[in-house]
PDB file of N, CA and C in Angstrom:
ATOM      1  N   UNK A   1      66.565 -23.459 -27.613  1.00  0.00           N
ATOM      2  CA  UNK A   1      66.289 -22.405 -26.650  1.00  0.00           C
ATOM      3  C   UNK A   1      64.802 -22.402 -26.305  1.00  0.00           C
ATOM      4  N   UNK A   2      64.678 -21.970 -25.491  1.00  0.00           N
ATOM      5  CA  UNK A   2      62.960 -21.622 -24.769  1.00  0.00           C
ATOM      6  C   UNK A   2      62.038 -20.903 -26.301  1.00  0.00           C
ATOM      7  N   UNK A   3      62.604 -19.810 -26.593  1.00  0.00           N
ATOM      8  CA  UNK A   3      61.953 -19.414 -27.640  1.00  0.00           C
ATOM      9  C   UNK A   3      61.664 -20.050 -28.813  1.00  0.00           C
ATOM     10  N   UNK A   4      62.872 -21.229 -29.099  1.00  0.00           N
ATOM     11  CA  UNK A   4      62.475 -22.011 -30.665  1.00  0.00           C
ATOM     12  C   UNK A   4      61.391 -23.157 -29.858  1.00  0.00           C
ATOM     13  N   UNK A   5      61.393 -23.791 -28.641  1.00  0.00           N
ATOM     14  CA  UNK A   5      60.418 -24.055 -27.910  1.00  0.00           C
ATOM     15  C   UNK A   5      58.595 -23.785 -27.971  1.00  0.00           C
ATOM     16  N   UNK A   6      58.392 -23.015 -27.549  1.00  0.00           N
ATOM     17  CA  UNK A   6      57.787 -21.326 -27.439  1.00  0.00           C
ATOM     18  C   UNK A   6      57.071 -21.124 -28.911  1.00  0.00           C
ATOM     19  N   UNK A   7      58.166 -21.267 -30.267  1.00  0.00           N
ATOM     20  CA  UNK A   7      57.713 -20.910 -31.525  1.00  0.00           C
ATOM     21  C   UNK A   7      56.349 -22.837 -31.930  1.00  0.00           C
ATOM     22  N   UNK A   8      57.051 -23.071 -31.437  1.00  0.00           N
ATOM     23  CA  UNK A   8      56.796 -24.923 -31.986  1.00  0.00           C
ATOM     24  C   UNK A   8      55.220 -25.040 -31.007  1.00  0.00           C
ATOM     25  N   UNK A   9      55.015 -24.696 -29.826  1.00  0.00           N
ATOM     26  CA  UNK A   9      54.323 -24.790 -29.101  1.00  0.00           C
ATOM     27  C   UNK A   9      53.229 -24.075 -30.072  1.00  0.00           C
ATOM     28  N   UNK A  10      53.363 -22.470 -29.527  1.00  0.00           N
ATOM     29  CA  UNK A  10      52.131 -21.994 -30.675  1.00  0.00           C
ATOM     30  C   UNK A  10      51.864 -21.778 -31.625  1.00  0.00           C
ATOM     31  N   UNK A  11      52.947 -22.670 -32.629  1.00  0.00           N
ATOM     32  CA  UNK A  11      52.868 -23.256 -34.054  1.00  0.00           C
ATOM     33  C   UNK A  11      51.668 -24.393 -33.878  1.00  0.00           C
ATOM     34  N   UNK A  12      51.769 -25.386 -32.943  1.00  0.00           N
ATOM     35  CA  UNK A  12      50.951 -26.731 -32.911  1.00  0.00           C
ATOM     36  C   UNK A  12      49.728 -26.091 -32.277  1.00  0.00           C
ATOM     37  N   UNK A  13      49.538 -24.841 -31.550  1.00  0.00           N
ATOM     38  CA  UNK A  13      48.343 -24.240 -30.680  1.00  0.00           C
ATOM     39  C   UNK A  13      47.370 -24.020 -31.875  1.00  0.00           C
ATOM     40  N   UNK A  14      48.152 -23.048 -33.268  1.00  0.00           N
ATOM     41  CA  UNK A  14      47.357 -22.642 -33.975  1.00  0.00           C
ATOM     42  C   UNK A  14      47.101 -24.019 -35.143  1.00  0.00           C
ATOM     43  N   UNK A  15      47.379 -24.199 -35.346  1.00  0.00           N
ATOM     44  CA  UNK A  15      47.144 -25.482 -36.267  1.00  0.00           C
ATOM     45  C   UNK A  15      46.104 -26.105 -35.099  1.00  0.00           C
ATOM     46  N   UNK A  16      46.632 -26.475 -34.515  1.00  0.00           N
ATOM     47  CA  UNK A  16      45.218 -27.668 -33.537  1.00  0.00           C
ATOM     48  C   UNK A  16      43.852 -26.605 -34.056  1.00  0.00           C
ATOM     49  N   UNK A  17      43.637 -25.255 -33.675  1.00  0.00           N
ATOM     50  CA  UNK A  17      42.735 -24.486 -33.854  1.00  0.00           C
ATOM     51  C   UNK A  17      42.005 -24.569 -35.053  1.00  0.00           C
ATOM     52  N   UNK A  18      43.208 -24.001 -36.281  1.00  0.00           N
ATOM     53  CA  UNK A  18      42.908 -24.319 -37.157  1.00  0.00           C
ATOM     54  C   UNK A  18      42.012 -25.865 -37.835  1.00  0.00           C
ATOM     55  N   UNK A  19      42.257 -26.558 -37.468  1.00  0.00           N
ATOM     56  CA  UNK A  19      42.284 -28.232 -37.828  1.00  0.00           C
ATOM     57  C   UNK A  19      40.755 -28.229 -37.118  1.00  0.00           C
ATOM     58  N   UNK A  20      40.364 -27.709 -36.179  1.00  0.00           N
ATOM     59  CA  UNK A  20      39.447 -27.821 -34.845  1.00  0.00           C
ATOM     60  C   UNK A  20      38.422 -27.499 -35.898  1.00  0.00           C
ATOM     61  N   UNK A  21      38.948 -25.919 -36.027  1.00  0.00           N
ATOM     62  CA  UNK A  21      37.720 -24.633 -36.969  1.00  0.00           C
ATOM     63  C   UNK A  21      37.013 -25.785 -38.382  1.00  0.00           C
ATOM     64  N   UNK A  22      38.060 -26.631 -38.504  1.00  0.00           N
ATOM     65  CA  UNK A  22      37.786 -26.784 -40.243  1.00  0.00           C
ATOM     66  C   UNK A  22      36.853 -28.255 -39.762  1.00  0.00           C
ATOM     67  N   UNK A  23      37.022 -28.881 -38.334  1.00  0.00           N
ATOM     68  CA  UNK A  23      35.827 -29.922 -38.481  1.00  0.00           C
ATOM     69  C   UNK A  23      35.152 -29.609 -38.424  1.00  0.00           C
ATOM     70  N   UNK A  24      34.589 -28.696 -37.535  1.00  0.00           N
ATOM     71  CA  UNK A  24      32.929 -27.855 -36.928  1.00  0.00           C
ATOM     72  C   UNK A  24      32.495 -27.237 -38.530  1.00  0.00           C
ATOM     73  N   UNK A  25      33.228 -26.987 -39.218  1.00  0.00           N
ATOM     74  CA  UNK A  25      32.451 -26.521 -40.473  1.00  0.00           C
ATOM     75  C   UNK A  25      32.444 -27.662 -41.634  1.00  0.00           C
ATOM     76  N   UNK A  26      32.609 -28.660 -41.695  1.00  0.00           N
ATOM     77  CA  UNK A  26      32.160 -29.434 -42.530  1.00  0.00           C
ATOM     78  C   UNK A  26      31.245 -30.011 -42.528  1.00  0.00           C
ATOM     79  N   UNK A  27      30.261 -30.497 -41.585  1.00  0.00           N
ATOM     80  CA  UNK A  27      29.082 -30.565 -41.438  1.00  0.00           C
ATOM     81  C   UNK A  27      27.959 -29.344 -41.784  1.00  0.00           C
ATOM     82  N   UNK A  28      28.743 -28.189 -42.070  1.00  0.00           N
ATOM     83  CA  UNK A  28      27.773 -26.651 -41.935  1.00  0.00           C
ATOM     84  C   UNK A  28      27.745 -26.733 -43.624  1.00  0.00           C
ATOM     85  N   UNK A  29      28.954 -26.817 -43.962  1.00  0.00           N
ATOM     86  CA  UNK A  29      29.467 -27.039 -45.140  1.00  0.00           C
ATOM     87  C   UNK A  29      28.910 -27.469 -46.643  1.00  0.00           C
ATOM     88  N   UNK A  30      28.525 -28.926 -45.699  1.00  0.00           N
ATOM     89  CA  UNK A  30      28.324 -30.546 -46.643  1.00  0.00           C
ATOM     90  C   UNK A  30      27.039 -30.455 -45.937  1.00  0.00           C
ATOM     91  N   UNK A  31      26.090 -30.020 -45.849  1.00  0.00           N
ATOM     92  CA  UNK A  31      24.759 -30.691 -44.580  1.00  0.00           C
ATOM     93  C   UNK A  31      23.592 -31.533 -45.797  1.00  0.00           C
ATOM     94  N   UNK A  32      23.669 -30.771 -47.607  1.00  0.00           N
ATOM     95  CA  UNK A  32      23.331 -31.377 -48.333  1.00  0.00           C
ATOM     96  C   UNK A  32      23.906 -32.485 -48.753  1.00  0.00           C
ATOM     97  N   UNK A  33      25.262 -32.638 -48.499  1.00  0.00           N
ATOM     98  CA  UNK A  33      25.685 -34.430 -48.857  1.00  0.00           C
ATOM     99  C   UNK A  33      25.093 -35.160 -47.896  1.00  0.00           C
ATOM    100  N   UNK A  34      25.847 -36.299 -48.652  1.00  0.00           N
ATOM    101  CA  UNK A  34      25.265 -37.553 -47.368  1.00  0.00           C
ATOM    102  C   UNK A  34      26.173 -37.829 -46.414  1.00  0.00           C
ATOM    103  N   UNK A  35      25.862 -38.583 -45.433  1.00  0.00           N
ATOM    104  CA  UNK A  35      26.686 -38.674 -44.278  1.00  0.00           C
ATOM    105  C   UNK A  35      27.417 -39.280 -44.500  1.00  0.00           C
ATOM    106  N   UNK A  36      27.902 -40.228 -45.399  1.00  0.00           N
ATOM    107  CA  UNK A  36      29.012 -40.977 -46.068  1.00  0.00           C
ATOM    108  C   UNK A  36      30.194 -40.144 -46.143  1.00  0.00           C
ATOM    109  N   UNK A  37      29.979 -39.368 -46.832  1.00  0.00           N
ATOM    110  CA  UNK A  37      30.717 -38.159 -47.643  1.00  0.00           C
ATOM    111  C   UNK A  37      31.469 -36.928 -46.052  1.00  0.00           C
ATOM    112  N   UNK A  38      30.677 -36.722 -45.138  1.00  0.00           N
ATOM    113  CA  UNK A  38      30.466 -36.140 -44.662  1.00  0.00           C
ATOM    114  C   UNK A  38      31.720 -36.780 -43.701  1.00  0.00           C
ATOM    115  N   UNK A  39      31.499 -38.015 -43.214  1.00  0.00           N
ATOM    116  CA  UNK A  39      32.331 -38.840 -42.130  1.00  0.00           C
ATOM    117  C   UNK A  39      33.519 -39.143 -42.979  1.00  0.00           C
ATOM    118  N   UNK A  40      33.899 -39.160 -44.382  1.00  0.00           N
ATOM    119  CA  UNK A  40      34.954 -39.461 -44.685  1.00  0.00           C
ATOM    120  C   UNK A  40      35.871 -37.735 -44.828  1.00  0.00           C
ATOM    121  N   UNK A  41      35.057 -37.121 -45.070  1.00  0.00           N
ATOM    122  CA  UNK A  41      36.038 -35.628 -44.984  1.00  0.00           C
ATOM    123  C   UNK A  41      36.632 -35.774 -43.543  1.00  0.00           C
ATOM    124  N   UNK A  42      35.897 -35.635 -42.275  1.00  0.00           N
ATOM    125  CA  UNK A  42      35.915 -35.754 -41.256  1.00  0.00           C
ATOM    126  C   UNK A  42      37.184 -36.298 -40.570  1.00  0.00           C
ATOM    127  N   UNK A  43      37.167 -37.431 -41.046  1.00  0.00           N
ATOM    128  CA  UNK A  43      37.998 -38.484 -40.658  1.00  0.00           C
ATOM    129  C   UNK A  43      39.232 -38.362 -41.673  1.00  0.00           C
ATOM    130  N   UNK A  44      39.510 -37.566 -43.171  1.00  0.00           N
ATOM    131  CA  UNK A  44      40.658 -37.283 -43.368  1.00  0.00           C
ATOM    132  C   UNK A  44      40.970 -35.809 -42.711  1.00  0.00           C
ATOM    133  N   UNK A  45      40.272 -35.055 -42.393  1.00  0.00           N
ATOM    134  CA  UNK A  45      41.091 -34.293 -41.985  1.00  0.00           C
ATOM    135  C   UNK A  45      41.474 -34.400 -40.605  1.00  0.00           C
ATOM    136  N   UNK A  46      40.933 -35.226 -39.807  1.00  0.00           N
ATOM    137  CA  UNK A  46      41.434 -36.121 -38.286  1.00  0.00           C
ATOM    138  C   UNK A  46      42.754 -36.241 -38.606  1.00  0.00           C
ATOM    139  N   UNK A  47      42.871 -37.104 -40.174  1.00  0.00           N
ATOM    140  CA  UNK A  47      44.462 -37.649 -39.655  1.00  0.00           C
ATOM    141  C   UNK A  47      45.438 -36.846 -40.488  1.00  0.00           C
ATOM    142  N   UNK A  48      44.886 -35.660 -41.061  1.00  0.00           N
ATOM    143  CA  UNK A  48      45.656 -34.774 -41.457  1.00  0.00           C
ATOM    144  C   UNK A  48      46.182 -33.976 -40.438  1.00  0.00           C
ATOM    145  N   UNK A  49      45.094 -33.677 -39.436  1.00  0.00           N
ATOM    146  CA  UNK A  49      45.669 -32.698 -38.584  1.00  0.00           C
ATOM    147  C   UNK A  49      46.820 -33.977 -37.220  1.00  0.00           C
ATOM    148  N   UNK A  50      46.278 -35.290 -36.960  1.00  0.00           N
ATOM    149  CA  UNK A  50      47.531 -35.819 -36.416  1.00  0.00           C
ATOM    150  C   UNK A  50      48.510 -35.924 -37.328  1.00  0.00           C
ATOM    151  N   UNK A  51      49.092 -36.082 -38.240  1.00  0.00           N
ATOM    152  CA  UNK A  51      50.065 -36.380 -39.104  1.00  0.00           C
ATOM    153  C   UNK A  51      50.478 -34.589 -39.086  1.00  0.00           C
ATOM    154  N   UNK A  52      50.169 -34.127 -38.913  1.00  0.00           N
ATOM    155  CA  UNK A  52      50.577 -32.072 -38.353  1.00  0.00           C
ATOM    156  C   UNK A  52      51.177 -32.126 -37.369  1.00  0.00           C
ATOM    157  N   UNK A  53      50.563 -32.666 -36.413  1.00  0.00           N
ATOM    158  CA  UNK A  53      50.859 -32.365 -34.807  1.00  0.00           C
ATOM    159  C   UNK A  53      52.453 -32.933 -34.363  1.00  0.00           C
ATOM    160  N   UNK A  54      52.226 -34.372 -35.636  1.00  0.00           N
ATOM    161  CA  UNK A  54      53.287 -35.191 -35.186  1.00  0.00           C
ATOM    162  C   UNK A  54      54.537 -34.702 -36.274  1.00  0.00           C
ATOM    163  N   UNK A  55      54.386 -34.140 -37.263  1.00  0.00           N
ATOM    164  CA  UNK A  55      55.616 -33.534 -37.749  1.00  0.00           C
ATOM    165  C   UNK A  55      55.848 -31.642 -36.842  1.00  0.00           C
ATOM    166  N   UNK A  56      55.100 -31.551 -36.169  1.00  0.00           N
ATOM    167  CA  UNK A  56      55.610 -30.486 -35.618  1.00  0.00           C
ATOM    168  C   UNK A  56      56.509 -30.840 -34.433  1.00  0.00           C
ATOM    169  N   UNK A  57      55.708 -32.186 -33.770  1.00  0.00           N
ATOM    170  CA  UNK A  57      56.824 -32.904 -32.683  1.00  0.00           C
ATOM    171  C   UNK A  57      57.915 -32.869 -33.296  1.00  0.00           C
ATOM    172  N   UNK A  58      58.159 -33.733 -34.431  1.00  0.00           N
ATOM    173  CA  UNK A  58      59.429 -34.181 -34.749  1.00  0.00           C
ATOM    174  C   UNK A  58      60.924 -33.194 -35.319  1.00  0.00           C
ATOM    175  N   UNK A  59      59.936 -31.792 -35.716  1.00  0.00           N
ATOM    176  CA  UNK A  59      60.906 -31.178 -36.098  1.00  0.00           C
ATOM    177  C   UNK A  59      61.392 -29.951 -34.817  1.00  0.00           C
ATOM    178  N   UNK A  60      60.274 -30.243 -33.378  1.00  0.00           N
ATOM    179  CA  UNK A  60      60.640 -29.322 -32.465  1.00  0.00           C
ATOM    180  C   UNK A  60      61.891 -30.584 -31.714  1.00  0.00           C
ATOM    181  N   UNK A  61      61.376 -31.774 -31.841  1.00  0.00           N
ATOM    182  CA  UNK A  61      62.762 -32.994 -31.074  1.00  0.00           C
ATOM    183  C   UNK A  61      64.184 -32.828 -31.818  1.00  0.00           C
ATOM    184  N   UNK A  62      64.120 -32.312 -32.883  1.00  0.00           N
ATOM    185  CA  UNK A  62      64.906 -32.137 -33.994  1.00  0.00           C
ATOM    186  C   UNK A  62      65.607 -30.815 -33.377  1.00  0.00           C
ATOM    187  N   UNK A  63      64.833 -29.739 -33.080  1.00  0.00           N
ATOM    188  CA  UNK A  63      65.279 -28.500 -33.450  1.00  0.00           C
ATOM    189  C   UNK A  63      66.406 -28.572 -31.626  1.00  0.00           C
ATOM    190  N   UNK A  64      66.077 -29.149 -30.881  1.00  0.00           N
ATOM    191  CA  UNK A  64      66.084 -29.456 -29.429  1.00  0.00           C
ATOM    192  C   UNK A  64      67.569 -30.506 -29.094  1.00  0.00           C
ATOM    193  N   UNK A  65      67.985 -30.930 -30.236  1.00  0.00           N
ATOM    194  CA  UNK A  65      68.518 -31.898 -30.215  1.00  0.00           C
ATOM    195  C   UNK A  65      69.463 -32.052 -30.309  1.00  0.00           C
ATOM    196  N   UNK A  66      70.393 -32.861 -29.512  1.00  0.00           N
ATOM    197  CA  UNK A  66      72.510 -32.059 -29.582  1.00  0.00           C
ATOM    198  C   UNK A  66      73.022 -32.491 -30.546  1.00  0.00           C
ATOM    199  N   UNK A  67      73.621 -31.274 -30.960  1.00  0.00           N
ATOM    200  CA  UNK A  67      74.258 -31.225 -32.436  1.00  0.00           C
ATOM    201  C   UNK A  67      74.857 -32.952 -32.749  1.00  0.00           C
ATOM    202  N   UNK A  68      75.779 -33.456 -31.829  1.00  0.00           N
ATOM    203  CA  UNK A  68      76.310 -34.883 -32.005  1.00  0.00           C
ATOM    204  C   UNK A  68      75.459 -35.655 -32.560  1.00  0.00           C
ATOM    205  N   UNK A  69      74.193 -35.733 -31.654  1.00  0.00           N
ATOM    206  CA  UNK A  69      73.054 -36.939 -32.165  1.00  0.00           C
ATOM    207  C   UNK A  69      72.600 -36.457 -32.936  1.00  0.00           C
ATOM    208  N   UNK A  70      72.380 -35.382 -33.582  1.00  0.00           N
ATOM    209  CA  UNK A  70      71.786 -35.251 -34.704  1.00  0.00           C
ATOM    210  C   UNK A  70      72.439 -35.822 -35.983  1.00  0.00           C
ATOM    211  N   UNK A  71      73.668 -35.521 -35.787  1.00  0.00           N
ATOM    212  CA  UNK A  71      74.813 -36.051 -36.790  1.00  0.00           C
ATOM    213  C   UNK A  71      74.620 -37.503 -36.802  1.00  0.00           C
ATOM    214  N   UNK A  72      74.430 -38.136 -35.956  1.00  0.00           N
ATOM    215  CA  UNK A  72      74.664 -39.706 -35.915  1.00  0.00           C
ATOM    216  C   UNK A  72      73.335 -39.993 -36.402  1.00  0.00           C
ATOM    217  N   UNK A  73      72.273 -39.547 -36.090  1.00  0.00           N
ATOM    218  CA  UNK A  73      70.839 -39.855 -36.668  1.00  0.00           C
ATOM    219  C   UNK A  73      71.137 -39.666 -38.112  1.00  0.00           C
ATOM    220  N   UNK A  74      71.806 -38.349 -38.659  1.00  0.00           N
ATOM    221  CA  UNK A  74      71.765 -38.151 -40.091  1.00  0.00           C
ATOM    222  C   UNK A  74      72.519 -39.403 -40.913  1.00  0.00           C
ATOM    223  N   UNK A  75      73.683 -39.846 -40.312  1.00  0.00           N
ATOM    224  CA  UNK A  75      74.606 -40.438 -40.807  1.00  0.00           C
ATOM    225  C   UNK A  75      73.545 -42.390 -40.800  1.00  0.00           C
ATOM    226  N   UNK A  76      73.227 -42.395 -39.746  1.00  0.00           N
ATOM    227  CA  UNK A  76      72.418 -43.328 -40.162  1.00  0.00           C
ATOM    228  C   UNK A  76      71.105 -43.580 -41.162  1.00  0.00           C
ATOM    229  N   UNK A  77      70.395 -42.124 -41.104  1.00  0.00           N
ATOM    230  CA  UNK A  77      69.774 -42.315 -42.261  1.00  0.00           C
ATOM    231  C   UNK A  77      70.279 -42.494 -43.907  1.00  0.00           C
ATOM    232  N   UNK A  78      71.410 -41.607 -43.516  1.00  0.00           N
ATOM    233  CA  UNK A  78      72.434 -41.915 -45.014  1.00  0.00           C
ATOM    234  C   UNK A  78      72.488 -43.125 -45.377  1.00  0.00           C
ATOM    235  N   UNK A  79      72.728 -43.735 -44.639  1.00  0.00           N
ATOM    236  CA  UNK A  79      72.985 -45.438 -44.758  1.00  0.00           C
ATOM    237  C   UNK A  79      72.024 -45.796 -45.593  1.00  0.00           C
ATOM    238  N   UNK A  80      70.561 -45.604 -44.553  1.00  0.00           N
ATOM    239  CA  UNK A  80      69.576 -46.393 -45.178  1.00  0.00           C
ATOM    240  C   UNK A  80      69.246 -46.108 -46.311  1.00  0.00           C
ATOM    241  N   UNK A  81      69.161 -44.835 -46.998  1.00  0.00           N
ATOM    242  CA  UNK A  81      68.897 -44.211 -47.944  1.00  0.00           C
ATOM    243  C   UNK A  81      70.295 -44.822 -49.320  1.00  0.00           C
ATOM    244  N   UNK A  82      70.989 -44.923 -48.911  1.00  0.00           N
ATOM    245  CA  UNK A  82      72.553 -45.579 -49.840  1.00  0.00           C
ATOM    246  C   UNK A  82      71.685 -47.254 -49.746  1.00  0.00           C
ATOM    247  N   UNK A  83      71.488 -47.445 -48.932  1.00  0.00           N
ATOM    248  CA  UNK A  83      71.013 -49.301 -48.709  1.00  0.00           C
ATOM    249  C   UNK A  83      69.961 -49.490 -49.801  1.00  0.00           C
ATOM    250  N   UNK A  84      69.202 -48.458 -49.597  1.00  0.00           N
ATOM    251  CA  UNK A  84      68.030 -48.905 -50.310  1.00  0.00           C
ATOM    252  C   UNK A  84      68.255 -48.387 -51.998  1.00  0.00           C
ATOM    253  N   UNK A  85      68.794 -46.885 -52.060  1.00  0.00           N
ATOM    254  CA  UNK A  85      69.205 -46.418 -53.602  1.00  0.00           C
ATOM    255  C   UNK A  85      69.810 -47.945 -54.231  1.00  0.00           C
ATOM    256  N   UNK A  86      70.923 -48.786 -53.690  1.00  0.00           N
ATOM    257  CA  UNK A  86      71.563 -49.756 -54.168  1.00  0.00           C
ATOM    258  C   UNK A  86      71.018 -50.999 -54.335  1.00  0.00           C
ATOM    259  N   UNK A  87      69.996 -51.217 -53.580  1.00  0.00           N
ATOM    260  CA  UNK A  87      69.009 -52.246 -54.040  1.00  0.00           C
ATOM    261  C   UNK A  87      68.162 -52.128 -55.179  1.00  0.00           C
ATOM    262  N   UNK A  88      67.700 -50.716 -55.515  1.00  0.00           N
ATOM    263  CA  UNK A  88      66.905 -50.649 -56.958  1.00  0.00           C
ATOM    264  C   UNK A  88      67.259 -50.582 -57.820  1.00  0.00           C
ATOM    265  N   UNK A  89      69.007 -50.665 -57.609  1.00  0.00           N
ATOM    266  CA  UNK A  89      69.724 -50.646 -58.766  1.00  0.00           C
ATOM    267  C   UNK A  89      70.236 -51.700 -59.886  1.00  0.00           C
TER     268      UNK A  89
END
């Protein structure tokens, strides 16, 4: 529906914000570390906040998604998940 839509949208609005707020202060933060230190926070929380953005995609494509194909997506992951349990076995 528009609203579970709607929820996902300014779910990813506030997180982007959030994610935004927390780079501008790590430099305010860390200004006594070194810039080493400084560019690697930086750059994990870069791909913390894409690895956010993109499980919020996936569970709004999810939430969006006709009941049938969802079933057939599940049933294929079953597979893989049975494929692979039986190989470590």
């Amino acid at each position: 529906s528009q609203e579970n839509l709607n929820f996902f949208e300014k779910t990813k609005q506030r997180k982007k914000e959030s994610f935004d707020y927390s780079l501008r202060q790590i430099p305010v933060f860390y200004k006594n570390s070194d810039k080493e230190f400084r560019d690697q926070l930086i750059l994990e929380n870069q791909d913390l906040a894409q690895a956010c953005m993109k499980e919020i995609d996936h569970m709004k494509r999810l939430m969006t998604m006709p009941k049938e194909h969802l079933m057939q997506e599940f049933e294929q992951y079953k597979k893989i998940i049975n494929k692979e349990n039986s190989k470590q076995r």
